[in-house]
N, C-alpha and C. Protein backbone atom coordinates (compact mmCIF):
# COMPACT_ATOMS: atom_id res chain seq x y z
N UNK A 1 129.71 45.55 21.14
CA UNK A 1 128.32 45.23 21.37
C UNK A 1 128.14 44.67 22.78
N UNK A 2 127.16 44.71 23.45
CA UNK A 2 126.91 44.30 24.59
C UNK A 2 125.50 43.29 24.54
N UNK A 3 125.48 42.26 24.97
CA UNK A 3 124.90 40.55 25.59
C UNK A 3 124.24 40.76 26.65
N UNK A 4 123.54 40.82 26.97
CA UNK A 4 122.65 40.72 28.46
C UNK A 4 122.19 39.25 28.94
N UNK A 5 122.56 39.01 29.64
CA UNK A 5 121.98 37.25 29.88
C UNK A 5 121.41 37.43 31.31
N UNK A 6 119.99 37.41 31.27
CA UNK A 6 119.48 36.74 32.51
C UNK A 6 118.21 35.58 32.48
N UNK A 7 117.77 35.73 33.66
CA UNK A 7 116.69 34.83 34.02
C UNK A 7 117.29 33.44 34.81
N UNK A 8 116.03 32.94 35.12
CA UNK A 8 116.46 31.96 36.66
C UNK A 8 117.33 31.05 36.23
N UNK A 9 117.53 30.37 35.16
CA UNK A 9 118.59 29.11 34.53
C UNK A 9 119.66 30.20 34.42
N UNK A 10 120.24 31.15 34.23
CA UNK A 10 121.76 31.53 34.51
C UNK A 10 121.88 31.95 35.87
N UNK A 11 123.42 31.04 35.92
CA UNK A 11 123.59 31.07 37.14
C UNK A 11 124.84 31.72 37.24
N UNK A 12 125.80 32.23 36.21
CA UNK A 12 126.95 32.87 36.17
C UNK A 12 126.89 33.17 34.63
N UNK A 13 127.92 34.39 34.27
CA UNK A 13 128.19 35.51 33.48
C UNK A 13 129.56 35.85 33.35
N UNK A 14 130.44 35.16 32.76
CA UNK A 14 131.64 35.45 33.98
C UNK A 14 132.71 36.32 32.24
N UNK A 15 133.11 37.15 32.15
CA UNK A 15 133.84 38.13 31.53
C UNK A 15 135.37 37.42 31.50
N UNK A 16 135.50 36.45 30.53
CA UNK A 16 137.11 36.38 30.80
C UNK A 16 138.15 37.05 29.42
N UNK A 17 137.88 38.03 29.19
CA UNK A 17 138.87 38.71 28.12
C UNK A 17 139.00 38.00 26.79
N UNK A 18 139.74 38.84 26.23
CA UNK A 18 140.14 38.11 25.02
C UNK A 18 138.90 38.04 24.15
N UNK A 19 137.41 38.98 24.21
CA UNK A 19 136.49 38.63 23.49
C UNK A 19 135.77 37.35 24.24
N UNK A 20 135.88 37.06 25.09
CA UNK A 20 135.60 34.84 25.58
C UNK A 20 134.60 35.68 26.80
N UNK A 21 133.23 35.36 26.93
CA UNK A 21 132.49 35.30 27.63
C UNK A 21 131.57 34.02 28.41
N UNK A 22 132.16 33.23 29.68
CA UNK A 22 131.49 32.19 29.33
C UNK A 22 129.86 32.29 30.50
N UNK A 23 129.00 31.53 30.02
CA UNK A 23 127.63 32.13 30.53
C UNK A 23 127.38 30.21 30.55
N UNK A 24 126.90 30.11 31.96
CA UNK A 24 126.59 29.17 33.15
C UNK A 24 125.21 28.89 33.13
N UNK A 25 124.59 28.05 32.23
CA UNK A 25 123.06 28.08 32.74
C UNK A 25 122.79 26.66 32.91
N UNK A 26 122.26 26.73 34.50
CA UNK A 26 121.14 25.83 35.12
C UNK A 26 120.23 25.19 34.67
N UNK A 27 119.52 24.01 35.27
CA UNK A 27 118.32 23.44 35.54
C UNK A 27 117.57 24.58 36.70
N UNK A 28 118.65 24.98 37.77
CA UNK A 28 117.61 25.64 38.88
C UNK A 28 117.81 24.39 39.87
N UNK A 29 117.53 24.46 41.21
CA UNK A 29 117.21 24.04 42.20
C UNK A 29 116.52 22.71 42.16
N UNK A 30 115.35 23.02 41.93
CA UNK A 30 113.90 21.93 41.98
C UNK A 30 114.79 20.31 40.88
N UNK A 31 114.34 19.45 42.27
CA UNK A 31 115.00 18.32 41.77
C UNK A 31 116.19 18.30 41.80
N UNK A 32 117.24 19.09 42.09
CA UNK A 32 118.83 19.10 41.66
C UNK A 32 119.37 17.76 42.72
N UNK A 33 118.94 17.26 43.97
CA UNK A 33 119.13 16.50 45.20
C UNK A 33 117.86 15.69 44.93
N UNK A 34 117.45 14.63 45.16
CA UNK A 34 116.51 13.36 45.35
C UNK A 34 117.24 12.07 45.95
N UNK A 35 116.65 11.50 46.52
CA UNK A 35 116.89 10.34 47.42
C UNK A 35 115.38 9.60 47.77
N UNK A 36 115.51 8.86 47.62
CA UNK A 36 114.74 7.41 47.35
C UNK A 36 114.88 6.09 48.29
N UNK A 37 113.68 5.75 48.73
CA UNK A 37 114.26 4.14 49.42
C UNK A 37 112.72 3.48 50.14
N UNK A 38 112.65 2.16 49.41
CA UNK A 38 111.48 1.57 49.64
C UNK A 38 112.26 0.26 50.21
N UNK A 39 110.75 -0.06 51.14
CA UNK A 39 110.89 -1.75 51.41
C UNK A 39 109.14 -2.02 51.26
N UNK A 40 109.26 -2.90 49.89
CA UNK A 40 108.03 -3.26 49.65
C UNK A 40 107.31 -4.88 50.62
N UNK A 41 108.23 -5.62 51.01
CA UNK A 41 108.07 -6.56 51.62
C UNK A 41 107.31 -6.49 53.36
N UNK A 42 106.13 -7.12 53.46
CA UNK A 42 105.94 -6.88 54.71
C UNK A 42 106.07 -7.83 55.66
N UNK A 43 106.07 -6.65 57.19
CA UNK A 43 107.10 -6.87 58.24
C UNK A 43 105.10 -6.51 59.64
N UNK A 44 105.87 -7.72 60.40
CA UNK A 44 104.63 -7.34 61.58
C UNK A 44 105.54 -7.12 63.11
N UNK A 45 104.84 -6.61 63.52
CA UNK A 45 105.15 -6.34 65.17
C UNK A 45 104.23 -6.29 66.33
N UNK A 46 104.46 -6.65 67.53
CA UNK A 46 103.78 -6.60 68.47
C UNK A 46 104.36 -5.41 69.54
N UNK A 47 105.65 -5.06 69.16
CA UNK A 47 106.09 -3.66 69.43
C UNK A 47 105.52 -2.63 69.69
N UNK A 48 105.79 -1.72 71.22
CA UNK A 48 104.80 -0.27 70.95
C UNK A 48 106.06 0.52 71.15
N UNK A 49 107.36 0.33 70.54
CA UNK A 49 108.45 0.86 70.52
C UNK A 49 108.39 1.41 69.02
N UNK A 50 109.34 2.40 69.02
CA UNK A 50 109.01 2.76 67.31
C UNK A 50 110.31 2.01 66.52
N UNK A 51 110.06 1.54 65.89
CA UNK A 51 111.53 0.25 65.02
C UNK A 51 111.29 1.36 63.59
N UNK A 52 112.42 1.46 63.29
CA UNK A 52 112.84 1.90 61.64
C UNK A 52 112.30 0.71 60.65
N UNK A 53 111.56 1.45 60.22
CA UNK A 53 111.43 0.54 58.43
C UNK A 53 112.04 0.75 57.37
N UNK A 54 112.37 1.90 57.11
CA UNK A 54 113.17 2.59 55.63
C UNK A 54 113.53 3.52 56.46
N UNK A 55 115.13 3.61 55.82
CA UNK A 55 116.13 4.84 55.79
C UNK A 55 116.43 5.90 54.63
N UNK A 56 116.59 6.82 54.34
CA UNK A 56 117.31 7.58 53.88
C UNK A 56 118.52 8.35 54.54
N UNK A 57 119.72 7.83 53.73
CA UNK A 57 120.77 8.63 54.25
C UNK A 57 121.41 9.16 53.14
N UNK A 58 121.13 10.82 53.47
CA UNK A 58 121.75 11.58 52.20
C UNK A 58 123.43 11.82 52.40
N UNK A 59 124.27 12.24 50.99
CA UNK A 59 125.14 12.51 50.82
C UNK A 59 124.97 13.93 51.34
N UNK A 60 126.15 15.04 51.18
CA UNK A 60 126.23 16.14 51.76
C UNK A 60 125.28 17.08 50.60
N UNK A 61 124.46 17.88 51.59
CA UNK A 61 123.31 18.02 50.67
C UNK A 61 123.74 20.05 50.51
N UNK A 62 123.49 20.24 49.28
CA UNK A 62 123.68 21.62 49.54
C UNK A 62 122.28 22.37 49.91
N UNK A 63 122.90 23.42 50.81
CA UNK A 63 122.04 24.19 51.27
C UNK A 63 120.61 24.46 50.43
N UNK A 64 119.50 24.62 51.34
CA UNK A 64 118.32 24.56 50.63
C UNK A 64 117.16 24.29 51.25
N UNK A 65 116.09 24.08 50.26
CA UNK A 65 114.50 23.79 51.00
C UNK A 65 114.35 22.53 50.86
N UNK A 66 113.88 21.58 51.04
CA UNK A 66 113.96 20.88 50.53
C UNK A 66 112.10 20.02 50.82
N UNK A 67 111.71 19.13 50.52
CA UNK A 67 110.63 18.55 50.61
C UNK A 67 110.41 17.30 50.80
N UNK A 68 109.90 16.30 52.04
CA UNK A 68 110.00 14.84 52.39
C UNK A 68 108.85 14.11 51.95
N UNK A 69 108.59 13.48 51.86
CA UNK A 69 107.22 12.68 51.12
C UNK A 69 107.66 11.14 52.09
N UNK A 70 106.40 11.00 52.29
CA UNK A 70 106.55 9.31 52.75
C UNK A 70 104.77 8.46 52.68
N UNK A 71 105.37 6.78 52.46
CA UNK A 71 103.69 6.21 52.41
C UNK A 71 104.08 4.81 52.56
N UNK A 72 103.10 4.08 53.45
CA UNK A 72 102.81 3.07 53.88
C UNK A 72 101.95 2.48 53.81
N UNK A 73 101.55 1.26 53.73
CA UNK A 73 100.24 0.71 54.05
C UNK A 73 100.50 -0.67 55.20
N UNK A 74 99.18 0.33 56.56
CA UNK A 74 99.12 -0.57 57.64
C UNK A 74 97.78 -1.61 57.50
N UNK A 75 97.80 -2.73 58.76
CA UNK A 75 97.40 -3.33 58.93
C UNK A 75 97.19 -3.84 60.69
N UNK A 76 96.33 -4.41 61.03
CA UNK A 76 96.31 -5.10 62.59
C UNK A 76 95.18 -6.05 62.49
N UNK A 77 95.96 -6.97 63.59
CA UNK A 77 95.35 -8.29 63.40
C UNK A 77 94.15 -7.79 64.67
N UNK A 78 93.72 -6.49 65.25
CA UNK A 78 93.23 -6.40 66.19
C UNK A 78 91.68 -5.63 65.50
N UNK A 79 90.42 -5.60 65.75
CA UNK A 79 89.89 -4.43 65.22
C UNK A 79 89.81 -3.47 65.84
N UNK A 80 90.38 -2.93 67.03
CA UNK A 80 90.55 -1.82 67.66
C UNK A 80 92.27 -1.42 67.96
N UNK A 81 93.23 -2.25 66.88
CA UNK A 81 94.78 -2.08 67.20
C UNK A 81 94.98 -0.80 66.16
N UNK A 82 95.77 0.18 66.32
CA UNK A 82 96.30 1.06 66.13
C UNK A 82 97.96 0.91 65.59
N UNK A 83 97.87 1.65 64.42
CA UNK A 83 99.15 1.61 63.92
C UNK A 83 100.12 3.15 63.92
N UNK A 84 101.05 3.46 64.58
CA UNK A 84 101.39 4.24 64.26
C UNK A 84 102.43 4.71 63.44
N UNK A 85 102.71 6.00 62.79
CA UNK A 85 104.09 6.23 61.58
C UNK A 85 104.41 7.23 61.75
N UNK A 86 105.94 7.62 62.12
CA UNK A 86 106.47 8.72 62.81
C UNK A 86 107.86 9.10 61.27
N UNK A 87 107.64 10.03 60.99
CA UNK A 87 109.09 10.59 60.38
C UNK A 87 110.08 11.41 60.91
N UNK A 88 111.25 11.00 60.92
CA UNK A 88 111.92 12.08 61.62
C UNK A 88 112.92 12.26 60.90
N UNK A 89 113.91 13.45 60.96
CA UNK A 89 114.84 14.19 60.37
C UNK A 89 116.06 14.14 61.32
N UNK A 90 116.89 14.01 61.42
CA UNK A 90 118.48 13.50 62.15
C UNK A 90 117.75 13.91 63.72
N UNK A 91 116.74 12.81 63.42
CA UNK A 91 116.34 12.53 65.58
C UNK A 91 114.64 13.23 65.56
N UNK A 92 114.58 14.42 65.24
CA UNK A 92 113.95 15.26 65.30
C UNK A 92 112.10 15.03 64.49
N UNK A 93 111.39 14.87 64.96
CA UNK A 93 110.21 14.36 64.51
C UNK A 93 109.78 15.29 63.28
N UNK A 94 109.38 14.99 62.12
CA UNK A 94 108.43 16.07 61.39
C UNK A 94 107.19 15.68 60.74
N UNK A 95 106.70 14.60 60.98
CA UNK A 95 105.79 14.37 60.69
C UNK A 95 105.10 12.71 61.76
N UNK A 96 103.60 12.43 62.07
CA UNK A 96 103.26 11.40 62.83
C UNK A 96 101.62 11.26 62.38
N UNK A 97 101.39 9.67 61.99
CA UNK A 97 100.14 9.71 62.04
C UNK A 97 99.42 8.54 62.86
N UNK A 98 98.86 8.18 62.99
CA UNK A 98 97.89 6.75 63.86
C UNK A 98 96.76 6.38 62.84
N UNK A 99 96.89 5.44 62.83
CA UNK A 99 95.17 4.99 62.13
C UNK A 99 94.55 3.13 62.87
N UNK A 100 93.28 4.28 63.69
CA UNK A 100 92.71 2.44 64.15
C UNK A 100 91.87 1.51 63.04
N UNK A 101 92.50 0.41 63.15
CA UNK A 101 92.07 -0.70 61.98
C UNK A 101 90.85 -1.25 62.57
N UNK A 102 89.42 -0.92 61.73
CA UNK A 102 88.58 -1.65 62.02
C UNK A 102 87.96 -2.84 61.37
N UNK A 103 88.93 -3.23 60.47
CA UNK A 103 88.72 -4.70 59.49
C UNK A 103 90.06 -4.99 59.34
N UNK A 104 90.13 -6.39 60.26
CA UNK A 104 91.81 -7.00 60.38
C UNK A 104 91.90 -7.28 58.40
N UNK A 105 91.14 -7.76 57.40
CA UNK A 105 90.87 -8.17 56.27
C UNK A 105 91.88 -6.92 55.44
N UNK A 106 91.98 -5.58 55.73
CA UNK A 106 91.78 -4.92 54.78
C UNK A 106 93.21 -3.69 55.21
N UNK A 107 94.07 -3.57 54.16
CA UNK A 107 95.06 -2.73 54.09
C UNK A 107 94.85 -0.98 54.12
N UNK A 108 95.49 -0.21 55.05
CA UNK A 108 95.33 1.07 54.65
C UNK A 108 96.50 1.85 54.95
N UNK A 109 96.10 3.16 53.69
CA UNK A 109 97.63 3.61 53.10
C UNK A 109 97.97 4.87 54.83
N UNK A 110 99.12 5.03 54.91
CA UNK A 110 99.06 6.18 55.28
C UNK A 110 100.52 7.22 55.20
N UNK A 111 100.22 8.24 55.12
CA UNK A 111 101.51 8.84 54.56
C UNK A 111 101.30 10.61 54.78
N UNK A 112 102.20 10.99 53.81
CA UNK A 112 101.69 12.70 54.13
C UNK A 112 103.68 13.24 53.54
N UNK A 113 103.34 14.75 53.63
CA UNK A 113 104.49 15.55 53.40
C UNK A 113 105.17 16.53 54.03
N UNK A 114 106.48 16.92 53.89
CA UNK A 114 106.21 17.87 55.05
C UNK A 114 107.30 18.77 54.36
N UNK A 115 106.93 20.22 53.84
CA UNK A 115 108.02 21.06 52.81
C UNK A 115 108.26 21.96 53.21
N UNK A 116 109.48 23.24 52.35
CA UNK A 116 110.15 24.02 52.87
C UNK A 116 110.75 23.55 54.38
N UNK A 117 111.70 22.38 54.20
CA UNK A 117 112.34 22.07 55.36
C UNK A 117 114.04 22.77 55.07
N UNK A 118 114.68 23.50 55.69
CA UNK A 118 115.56 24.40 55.23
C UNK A 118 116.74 23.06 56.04
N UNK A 119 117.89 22.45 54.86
CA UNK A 119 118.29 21.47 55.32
C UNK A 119 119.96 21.55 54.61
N UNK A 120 120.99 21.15 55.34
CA UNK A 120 122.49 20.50 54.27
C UNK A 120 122.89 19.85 55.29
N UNK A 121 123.80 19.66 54.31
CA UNK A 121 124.83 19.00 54.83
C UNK A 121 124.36 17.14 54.65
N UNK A 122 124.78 16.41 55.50
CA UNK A 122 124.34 15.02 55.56
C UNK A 122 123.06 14.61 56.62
N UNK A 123 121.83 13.90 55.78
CA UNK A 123 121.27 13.69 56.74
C UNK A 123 120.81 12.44 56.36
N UNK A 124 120.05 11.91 57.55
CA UNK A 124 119.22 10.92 57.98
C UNK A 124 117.88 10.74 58.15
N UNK A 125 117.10 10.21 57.55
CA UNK A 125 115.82 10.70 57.58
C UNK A 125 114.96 8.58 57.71
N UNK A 126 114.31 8.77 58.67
CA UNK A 126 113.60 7.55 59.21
C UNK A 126 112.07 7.52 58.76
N UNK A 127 111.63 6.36 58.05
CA UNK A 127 110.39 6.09 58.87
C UNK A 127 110.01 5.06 59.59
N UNK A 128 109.49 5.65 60.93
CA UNK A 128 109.20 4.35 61.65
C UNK A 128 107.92 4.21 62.32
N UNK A 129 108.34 2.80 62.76
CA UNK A 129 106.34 2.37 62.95
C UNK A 129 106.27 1.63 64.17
N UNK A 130 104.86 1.25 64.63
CA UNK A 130 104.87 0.84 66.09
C UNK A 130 103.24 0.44 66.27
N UNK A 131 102.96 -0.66 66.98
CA UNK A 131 101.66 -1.18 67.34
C UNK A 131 101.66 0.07 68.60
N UNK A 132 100.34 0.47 68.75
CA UNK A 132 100.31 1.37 69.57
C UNK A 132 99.65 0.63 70.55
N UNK A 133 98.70 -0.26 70.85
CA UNK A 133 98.30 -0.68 72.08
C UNK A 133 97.49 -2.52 71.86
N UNK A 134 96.90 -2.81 71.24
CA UNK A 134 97.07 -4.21 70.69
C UNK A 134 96.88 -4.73 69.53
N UNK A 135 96.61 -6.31 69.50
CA UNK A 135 97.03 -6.72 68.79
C UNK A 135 98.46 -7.24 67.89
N UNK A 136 98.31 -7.37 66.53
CA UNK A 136 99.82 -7.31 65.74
C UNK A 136 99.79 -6.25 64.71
N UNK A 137 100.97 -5.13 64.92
CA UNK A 137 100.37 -4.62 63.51
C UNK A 137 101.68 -5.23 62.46
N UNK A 138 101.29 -4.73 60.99
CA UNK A 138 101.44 -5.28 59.66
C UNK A 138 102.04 -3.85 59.13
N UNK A 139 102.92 -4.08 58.42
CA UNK A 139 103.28 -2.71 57.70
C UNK A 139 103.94 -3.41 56.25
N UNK A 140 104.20 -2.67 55.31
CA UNK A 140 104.53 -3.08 53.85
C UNK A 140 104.03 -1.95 53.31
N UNK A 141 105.19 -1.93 51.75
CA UNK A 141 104.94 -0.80 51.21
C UNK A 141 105.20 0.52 51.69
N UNK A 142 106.65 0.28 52.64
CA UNK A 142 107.24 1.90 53.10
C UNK A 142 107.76 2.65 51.88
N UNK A 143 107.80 3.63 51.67
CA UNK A 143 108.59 4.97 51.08
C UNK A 143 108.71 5.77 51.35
N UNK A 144 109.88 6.64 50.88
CA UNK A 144 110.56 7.53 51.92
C UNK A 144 111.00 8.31 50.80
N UNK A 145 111.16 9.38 50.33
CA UNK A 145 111.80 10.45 49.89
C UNK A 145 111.65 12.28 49.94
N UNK A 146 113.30 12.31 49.45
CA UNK A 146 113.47 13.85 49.59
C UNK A 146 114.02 14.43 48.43
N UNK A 147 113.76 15.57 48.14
CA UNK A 147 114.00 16.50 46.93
C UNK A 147 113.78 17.72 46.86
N UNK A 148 115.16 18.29 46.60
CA UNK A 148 115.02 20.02 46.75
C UNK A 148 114.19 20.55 45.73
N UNK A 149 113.79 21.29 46.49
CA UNK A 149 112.83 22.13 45.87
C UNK A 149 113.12 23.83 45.81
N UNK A 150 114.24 24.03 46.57
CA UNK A 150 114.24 25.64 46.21
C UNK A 150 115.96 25.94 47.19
């Protein structure tokens, strides 16, 4: 008699004699890698240098797509100070936003994603932040993650 095994969760089929067929099935990709890392505690600067807030440093990642997510919430003691949030990938920028604070009183989120990033091996992944021209800015509530997706 003959067995047919497919679809996306098998991932091997493998014929070893003797009647013994052994058949390999997956989760799939999506989710198989995740990495995680918050600092909920907040941190101020008068800095227009960009300083690291949260790291991710992955183990050796297998080949793939993968997808970054990150979120913050800024602040400035200025009502025309500017906060900025830069992500980058081993050096390499992939994502940047600015937001001018016009109520020193009041927290705002900022964040974003950036997918199908084709990635292995070991990496490093930053977010960092920076008063862009005055005032103090305020940051708290960094997060940072990655997870394959394909």
């Amino acid at each position: 008699d003959t067995l047919n095994f497919e679809g996306a969760g098998v991932t091997s089929v493998v014929d070893e004699g003797s009647n013994k067929t052994t058949v390999t099935i997956g989760g799939g990709a999506y989710g198989s890698e995740y990495h995680y890392a918050e600092v909920e505690a907040t941190d101020t600067t008068t800095s227009t240098s960009y300083a690291t807030r949260t790291t991710i440093t992955t183990s050796s990642l297998p080949s793939g797509n993968y997808e970054i997510s990150w979120y913050c919430e800024t602040n400035n003691s200025s009502t025309s100070g500017v906060v900025d949030i830069q992500v980058e990938v081993g050096g390499v920028e992939i994502g940047q936003s600015e937001l001018e604070h016009d109520d020193t009183g009041d927290w705002a989120p900022q964040g974003g994603f950036k997918s199908d990033i084709s990635l292995f091996g070991n990496q490093t992944i930053n977010l960092n932040w920076r008063q862009q021209d005055t005032g103090t800015a305020a940051i708290r509530r960094a997060r940072l993650k990655i997870i394959r997706v394909s």
